[in-house]
PDB file of N, CA and C in Angstrom:
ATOM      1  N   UNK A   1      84.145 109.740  90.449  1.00  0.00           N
ATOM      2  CA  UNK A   1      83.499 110.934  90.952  1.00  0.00           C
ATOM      3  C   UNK A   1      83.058 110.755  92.411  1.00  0.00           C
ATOM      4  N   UNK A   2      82.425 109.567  92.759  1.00  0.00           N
ATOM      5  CA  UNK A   2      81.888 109.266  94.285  1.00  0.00           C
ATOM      6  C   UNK A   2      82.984 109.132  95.329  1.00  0.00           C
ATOM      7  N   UNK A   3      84.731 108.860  94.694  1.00  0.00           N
ATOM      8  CA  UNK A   3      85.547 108.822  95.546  1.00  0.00           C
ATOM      9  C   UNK A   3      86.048 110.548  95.718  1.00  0.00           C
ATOM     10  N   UNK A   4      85.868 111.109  94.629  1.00  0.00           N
ATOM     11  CA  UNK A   4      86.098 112.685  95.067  1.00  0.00           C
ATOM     12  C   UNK A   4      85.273 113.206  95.490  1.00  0.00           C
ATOM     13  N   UNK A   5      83.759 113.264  95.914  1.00  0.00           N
ATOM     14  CA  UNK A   5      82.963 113.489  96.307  1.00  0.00           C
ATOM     15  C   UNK A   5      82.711 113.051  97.978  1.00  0.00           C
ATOM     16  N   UNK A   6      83.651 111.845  98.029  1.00  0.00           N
ATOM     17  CA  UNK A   6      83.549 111.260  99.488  1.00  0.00           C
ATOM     18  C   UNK A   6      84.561 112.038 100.679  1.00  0.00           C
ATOM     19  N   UNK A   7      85.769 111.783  99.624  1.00  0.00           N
ATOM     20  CA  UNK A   7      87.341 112.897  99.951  1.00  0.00           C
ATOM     21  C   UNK A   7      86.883 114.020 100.667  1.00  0.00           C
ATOM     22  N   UNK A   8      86.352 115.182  99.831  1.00  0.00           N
ATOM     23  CA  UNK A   8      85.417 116.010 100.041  1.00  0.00           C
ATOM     24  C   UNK A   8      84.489 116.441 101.499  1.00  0.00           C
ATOM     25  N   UNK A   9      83.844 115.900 101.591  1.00  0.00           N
ATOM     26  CA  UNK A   9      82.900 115.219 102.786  1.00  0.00           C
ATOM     27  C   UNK A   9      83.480 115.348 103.969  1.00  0.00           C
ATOM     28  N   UNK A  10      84.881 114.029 103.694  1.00  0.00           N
ATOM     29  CA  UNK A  10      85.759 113.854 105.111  1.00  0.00           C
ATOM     30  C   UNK A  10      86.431 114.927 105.211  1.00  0.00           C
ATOM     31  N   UNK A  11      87.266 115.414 104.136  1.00  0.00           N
ATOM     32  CA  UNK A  11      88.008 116.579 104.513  1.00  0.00           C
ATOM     33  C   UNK A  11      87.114 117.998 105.466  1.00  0.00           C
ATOM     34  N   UNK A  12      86.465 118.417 104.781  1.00  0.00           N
ATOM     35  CA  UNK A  12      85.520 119.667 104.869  1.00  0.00           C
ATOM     36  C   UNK A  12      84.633 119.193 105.961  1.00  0.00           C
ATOM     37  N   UNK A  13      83.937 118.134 106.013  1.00  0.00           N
ATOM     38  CA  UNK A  13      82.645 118.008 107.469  1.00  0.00           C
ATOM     39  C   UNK A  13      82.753 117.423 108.193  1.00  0.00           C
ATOM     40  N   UNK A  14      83.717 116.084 107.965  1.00  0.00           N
ATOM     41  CA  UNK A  14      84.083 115.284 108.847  1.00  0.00           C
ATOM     42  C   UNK A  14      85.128 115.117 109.390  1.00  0.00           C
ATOM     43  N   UNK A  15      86.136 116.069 109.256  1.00  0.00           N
ATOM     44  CA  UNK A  15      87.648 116.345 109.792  1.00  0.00           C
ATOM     45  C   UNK A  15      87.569 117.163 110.936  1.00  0.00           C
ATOM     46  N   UNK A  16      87.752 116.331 112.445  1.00  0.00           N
ATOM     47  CA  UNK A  16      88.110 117.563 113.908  1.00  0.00           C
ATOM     48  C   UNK A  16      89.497 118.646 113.796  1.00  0.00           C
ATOM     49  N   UNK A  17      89.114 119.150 114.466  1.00  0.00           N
ATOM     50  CA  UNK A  17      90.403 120.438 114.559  1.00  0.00           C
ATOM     51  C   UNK A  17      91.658 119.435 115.071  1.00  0.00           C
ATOM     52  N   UNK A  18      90.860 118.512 116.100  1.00  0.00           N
ATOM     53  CA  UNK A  18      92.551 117.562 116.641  1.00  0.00           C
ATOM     54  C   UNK A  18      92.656 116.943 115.185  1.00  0.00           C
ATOM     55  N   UNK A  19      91.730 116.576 114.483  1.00  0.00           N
ATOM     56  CA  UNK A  19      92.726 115.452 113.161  1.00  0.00           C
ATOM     57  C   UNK A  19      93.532 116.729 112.535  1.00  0.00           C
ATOM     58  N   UNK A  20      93.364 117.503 112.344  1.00  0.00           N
ATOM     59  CA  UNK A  20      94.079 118.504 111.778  1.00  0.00           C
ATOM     60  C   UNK A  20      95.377 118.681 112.215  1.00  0.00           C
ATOM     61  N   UNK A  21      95.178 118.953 113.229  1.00  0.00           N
ATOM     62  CA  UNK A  21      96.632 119.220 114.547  1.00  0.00           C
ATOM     63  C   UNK A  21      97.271 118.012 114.205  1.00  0.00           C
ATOM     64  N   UNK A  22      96.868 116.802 114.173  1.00  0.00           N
ATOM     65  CA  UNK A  22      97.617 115.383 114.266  1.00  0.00           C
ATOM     66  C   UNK A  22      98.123 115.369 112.359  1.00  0.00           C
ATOM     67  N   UNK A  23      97.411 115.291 112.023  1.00  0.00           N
ATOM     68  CA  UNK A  23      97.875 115.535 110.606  1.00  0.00           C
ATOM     69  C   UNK A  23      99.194 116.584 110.462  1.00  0.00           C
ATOM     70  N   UNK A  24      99.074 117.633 110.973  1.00  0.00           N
ATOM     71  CA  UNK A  24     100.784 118.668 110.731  1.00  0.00           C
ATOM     72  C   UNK A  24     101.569 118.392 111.969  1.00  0.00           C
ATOM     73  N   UNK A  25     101.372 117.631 112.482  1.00  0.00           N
ATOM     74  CA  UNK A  25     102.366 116.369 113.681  1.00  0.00           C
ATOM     75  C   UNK A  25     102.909 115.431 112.607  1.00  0.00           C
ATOM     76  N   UNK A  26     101.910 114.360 112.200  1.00  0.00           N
ATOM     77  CA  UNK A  26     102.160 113.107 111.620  1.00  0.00           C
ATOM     78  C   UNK A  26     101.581 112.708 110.339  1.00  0.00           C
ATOM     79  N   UNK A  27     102.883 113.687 109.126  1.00  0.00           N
ATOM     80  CA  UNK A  27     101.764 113.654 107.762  1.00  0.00           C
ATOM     81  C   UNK A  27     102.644 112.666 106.871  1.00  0.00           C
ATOM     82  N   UNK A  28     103.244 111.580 107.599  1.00  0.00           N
ATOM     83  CA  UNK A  28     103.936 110.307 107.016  1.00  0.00           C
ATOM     84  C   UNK A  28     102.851 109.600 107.139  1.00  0.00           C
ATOM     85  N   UNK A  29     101.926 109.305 108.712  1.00  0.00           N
ATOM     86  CA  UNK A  29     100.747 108.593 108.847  1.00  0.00           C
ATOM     87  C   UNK A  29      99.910 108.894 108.394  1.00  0.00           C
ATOM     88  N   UNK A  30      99.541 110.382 108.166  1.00  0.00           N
ATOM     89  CA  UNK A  30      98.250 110.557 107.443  1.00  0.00           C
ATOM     90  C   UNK A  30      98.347 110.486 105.756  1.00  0.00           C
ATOM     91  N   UNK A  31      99.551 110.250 105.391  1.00  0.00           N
ATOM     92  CA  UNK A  31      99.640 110.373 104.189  1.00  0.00           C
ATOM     93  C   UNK A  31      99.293 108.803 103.727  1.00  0.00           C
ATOM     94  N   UNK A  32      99.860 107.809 104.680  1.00  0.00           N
ATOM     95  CA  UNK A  32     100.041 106.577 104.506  1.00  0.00           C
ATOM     96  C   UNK A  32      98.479 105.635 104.884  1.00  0.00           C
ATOM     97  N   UNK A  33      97.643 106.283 105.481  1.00  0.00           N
ATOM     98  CA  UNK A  33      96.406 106.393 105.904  1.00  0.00           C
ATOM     99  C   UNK A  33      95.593 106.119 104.424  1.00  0.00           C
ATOM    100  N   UNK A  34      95.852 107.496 103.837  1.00  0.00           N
ATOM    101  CA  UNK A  34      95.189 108.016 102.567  1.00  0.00           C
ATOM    102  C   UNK A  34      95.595 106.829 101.512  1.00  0.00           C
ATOM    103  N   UNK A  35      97.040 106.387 101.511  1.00  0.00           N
ATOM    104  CA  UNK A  35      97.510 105.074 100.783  1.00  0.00           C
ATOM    105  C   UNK A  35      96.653 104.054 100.727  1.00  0.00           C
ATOM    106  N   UNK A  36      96.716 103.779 102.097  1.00  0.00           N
ATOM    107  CA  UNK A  36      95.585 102.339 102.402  1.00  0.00           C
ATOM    108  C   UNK A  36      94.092 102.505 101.663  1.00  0.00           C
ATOM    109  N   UNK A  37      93.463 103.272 102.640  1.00  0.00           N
ATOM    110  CA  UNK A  37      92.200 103.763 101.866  1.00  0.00           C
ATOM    111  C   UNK A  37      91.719 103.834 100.828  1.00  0.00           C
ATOM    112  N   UNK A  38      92.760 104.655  99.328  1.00  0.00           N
ATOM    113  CA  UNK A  38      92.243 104.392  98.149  1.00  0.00           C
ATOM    114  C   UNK A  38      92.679 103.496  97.786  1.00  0.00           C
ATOM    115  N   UNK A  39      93.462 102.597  97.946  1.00  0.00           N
ATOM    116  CA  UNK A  39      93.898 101.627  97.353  1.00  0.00           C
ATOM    117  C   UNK A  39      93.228 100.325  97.936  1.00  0.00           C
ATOM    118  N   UNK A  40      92.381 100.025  98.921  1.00  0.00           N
ATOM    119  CA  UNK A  40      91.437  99.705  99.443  1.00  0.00           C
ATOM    120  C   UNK A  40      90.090  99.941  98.429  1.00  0.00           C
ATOM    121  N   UNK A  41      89.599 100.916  98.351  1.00  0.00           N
ATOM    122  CA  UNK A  41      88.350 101.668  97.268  1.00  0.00           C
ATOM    123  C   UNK A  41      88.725 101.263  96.030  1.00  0.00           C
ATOM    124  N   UNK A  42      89.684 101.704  95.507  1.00  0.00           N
ATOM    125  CA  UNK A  42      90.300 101.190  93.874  1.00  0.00           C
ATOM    126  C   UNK A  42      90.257  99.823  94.023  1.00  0.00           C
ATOM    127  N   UNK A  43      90.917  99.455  94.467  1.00  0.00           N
ATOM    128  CA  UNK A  43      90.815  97.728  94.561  1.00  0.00           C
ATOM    129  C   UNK A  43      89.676  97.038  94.678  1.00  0.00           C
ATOM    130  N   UNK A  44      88.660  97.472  95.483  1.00  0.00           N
ATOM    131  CA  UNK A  44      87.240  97.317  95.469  1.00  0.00           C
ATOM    132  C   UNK A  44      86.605  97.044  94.274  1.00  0.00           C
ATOM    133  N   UNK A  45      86.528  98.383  93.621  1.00  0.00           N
ATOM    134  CA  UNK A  45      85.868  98.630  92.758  1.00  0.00           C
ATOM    135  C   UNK A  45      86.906  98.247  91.654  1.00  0.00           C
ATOM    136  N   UNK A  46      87.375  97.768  91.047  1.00  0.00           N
ATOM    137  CA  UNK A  46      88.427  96.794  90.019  1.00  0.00           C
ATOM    138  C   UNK A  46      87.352  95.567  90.170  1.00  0.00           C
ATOM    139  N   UNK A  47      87.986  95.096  91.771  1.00  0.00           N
ATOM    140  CA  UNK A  47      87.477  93.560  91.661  1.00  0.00           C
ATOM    141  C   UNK A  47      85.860  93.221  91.476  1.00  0.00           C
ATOM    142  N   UNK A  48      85.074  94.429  92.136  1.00  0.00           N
ATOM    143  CA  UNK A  48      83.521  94.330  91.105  1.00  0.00           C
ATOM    144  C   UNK A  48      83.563  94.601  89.856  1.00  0.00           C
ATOM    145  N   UNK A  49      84.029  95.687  89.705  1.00  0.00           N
ATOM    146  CA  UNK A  49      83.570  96.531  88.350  1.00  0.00           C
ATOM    147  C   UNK A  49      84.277  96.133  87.090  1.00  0.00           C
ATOM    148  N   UNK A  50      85.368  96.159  87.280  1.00  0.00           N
ATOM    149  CA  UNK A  50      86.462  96.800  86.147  1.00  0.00           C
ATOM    150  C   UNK A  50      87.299  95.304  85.880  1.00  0.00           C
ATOM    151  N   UNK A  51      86.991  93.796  86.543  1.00  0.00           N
ATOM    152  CA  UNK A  51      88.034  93.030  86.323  1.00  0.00           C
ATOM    153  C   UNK A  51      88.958  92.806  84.600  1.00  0.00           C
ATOM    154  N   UNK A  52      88.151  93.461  83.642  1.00  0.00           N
ATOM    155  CA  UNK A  52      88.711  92.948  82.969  1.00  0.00           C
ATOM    156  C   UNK A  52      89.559  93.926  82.079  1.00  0.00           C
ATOM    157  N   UNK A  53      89.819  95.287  82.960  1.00  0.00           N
ATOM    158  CA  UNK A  53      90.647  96.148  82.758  1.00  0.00           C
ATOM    159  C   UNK A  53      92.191  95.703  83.459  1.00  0.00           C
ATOM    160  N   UNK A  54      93.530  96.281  83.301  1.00  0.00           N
ATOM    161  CA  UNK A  54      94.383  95.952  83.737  1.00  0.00           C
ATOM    162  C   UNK A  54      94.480  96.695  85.178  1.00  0.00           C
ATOM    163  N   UNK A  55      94.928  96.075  86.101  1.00  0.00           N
ATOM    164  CA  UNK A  55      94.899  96.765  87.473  1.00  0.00           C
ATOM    165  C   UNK A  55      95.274  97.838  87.963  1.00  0.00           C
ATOM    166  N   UNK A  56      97.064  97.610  86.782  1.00  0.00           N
ATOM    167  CA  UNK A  56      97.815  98.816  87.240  1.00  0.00           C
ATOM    168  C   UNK A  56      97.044 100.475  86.545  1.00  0.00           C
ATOM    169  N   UNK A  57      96.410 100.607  85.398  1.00  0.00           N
ATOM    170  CA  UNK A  57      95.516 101.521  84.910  1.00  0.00           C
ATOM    171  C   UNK A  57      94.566 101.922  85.718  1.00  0.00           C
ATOM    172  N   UNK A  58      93.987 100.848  86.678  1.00  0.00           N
ATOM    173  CA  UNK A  58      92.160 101.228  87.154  1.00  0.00           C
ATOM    174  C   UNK A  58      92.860 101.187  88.421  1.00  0.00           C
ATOM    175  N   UNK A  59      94.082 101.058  89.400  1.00  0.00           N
ATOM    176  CA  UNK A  59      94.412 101.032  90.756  1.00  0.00           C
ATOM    177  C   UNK A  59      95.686 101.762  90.803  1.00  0.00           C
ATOM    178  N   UNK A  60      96.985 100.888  90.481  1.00  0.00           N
ATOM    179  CA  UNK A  60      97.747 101.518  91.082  1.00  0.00           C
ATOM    180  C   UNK A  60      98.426 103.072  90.666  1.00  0.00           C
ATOM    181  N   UNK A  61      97.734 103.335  88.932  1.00  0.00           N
ATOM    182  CA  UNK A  61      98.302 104.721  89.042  1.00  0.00           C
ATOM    183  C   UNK A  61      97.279 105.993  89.389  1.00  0.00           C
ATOM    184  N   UNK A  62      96.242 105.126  89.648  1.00  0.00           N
ATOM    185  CA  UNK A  62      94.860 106.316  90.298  1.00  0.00           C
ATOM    186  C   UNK A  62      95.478 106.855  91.978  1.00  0.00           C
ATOM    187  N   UNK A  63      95.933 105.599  92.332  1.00  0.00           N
ATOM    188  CA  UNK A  63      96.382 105.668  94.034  1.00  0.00           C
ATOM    189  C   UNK A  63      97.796 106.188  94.235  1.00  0.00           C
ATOM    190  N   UNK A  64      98.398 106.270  92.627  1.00  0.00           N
ATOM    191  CA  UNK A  64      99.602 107.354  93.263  1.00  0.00           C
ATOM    192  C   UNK A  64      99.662 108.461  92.960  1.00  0.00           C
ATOM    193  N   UNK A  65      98.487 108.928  91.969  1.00  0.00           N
ATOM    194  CA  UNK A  65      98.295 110.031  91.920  1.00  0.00           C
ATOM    195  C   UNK A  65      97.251 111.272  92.841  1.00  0.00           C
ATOM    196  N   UNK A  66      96.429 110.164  93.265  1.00  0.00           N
ATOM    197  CA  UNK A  66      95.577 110.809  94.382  1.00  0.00           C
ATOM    198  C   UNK A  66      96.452 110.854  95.374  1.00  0.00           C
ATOM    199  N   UNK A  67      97.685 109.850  95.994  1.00  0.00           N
ATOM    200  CA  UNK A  67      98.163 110.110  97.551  1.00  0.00           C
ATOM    201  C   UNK A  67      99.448 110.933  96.862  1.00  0.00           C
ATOM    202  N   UNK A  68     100.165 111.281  95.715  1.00  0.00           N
ATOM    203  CA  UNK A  68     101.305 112.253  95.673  1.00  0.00           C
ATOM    204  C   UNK A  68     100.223 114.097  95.348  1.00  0.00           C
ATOM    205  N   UNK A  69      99.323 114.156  95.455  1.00  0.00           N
ATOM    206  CA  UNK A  69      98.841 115.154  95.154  1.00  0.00           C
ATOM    207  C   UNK A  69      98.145 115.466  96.709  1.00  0.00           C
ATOM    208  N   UNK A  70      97.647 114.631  97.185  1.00  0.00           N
ATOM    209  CA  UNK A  70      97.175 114.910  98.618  1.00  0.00           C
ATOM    210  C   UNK A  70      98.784 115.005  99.058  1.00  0.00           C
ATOM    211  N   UNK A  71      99.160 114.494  99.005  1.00  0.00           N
ATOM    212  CA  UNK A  71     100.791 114.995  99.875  1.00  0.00           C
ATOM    213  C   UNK A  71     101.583 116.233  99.436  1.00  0.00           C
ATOM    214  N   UNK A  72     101.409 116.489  98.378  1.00  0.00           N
ATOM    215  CA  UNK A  72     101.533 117.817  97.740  1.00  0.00           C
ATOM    216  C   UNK A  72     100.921 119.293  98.729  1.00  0.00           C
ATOM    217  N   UNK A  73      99.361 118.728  98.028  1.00  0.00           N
ATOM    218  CA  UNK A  73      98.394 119.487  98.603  1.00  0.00           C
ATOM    219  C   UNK A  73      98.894 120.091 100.491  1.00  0.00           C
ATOM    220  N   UNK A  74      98.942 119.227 100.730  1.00  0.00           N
ATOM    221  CA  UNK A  74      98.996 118.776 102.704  1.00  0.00           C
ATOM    222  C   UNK A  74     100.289 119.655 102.762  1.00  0.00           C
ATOM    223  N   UNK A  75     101.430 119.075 101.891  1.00  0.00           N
ATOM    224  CA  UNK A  75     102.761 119.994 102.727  1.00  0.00           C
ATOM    225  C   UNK A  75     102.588 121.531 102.518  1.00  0.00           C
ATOM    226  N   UNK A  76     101.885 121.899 100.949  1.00  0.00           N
ATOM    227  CA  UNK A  76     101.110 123.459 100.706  1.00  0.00           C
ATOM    228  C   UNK A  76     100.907 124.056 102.421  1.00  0.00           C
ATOM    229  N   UNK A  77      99.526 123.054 102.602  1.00  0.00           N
ATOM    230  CA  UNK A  77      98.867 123.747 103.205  1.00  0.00           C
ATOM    231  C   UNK A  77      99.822 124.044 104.930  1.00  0.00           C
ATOM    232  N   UNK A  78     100.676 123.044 104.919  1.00  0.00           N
ATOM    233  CA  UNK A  78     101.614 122.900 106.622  1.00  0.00           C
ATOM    234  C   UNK A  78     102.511 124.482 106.048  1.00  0.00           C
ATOM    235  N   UNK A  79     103.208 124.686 105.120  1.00  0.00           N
ATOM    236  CA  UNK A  79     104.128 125.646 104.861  1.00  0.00           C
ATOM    237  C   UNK A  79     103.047 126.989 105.325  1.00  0.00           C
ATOM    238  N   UNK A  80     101.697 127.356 104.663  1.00  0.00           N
ATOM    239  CA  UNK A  80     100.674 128.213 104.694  1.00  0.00           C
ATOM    240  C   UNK A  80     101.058 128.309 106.096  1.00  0.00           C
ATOM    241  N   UNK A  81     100.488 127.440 106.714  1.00  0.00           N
ATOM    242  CA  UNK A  81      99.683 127.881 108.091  1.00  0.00           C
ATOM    243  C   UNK A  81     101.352 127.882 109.465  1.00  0.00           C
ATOM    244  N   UNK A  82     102.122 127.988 108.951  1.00  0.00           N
ATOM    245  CA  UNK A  82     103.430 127.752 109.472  1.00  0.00           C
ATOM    246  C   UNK A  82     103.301 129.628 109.151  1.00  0.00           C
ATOM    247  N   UNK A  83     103.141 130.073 107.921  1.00  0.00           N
ATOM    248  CA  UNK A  83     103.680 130.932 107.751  1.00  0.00           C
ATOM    249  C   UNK A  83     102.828 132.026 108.455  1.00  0.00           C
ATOM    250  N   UNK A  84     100.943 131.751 108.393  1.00  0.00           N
ATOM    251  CA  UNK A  84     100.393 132.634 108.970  1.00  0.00           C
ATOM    252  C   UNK A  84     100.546 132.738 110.286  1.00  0.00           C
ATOM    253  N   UNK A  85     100.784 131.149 111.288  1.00  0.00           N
ATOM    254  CA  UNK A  85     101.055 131.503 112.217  1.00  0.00           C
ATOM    255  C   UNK A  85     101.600 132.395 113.187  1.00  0.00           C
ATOM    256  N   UNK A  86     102.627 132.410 111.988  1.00  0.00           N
ATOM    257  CA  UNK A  86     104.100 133.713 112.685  1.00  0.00           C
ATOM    258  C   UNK A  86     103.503 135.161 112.891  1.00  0.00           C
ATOM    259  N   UNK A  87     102.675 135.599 112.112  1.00  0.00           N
ATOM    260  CA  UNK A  87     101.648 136.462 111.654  1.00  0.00           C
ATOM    261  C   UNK A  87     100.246 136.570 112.488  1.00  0.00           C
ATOM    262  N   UNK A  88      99.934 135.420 113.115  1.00  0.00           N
ATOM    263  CA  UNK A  88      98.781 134.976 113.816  1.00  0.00           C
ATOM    264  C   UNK A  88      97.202 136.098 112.805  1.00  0.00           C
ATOM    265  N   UNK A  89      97.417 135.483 111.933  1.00  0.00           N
ATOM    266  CA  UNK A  89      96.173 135.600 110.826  1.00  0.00           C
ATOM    267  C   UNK A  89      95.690 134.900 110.239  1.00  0.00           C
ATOM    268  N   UNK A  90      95.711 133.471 110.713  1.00  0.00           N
ATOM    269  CA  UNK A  90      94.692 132.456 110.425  1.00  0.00           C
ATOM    270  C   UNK A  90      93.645 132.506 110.151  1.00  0.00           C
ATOM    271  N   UNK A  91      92.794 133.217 109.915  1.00  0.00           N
ATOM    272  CA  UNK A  91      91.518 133.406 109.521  1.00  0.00           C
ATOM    273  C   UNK A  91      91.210 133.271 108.069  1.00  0.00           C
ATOM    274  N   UNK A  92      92.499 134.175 107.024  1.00  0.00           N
ATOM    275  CA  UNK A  92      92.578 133.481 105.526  1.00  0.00           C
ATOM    276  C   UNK A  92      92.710 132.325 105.609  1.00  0.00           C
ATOM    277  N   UNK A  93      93.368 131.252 106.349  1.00  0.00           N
ATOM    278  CA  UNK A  93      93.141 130.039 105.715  1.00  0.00           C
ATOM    279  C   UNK A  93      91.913 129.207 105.690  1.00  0.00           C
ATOM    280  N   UNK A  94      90.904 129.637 106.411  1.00  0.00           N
ATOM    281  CA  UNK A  94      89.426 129.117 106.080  1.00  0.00           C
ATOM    282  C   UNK A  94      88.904 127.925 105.429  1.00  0.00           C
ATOM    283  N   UNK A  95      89.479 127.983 104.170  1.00  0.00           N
ATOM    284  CA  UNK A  95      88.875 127.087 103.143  1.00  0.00           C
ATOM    285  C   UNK A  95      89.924 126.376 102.966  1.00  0.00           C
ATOM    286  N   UNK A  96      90.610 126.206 104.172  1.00  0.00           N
ATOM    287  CA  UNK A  96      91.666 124.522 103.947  1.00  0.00           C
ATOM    288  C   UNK A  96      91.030 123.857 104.978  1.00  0.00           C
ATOM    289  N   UNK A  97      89.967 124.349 105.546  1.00  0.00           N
ATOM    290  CA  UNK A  97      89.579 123.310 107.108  1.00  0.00           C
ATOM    291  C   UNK A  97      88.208 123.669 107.184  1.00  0.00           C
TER     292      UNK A  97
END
């Protein structure tokens, strides 16, 4: 819950308009970013918490399901704002930024 709660945070309060811009430039890096990170956090918290769970359960399929759904999510939102652009009505997309 504290890692979706953190996600959250960065996305919505702590994300600049340039990370945004750089993100629908370079969403191999930002995707691969997001890789490191939870799998960094998962791994963390395994090696305190959870050692005597199996890794691949408590890490590696938490971290491919959080970075294939953020990559999901992300190409959504590049197709969206590709499309309002053309339209220049950006203002519905609001609640992706």
């Amino acid at each position: 819950m504290s890692l979706i709660i953190a996600h959250l945070l960065a996305d919505f309060y702590l994300q600049t308009d340039y990370m945004v811009q750089d993100k629908l430039k370079n969403l191999k890096k930002h995707i691969f970013h997001h890789f490191l990170v939870n799998t960094a956090v998962l791994t963390g918290g395994w090696l305190l918490f959870y050692q005597e769970n199996d890794p691949v359960t408590t890490v590696v399929w938490p971290v491919l399901f959080i970075t294939g759904t953020h990559l999901i999510i992300d190409v959504m939102k590049i197709k969206l704002v590709d499309q309002f652009t053309a339209h220049e009505n950006l203002n519905k997309l609001w609640f992706f930024y």
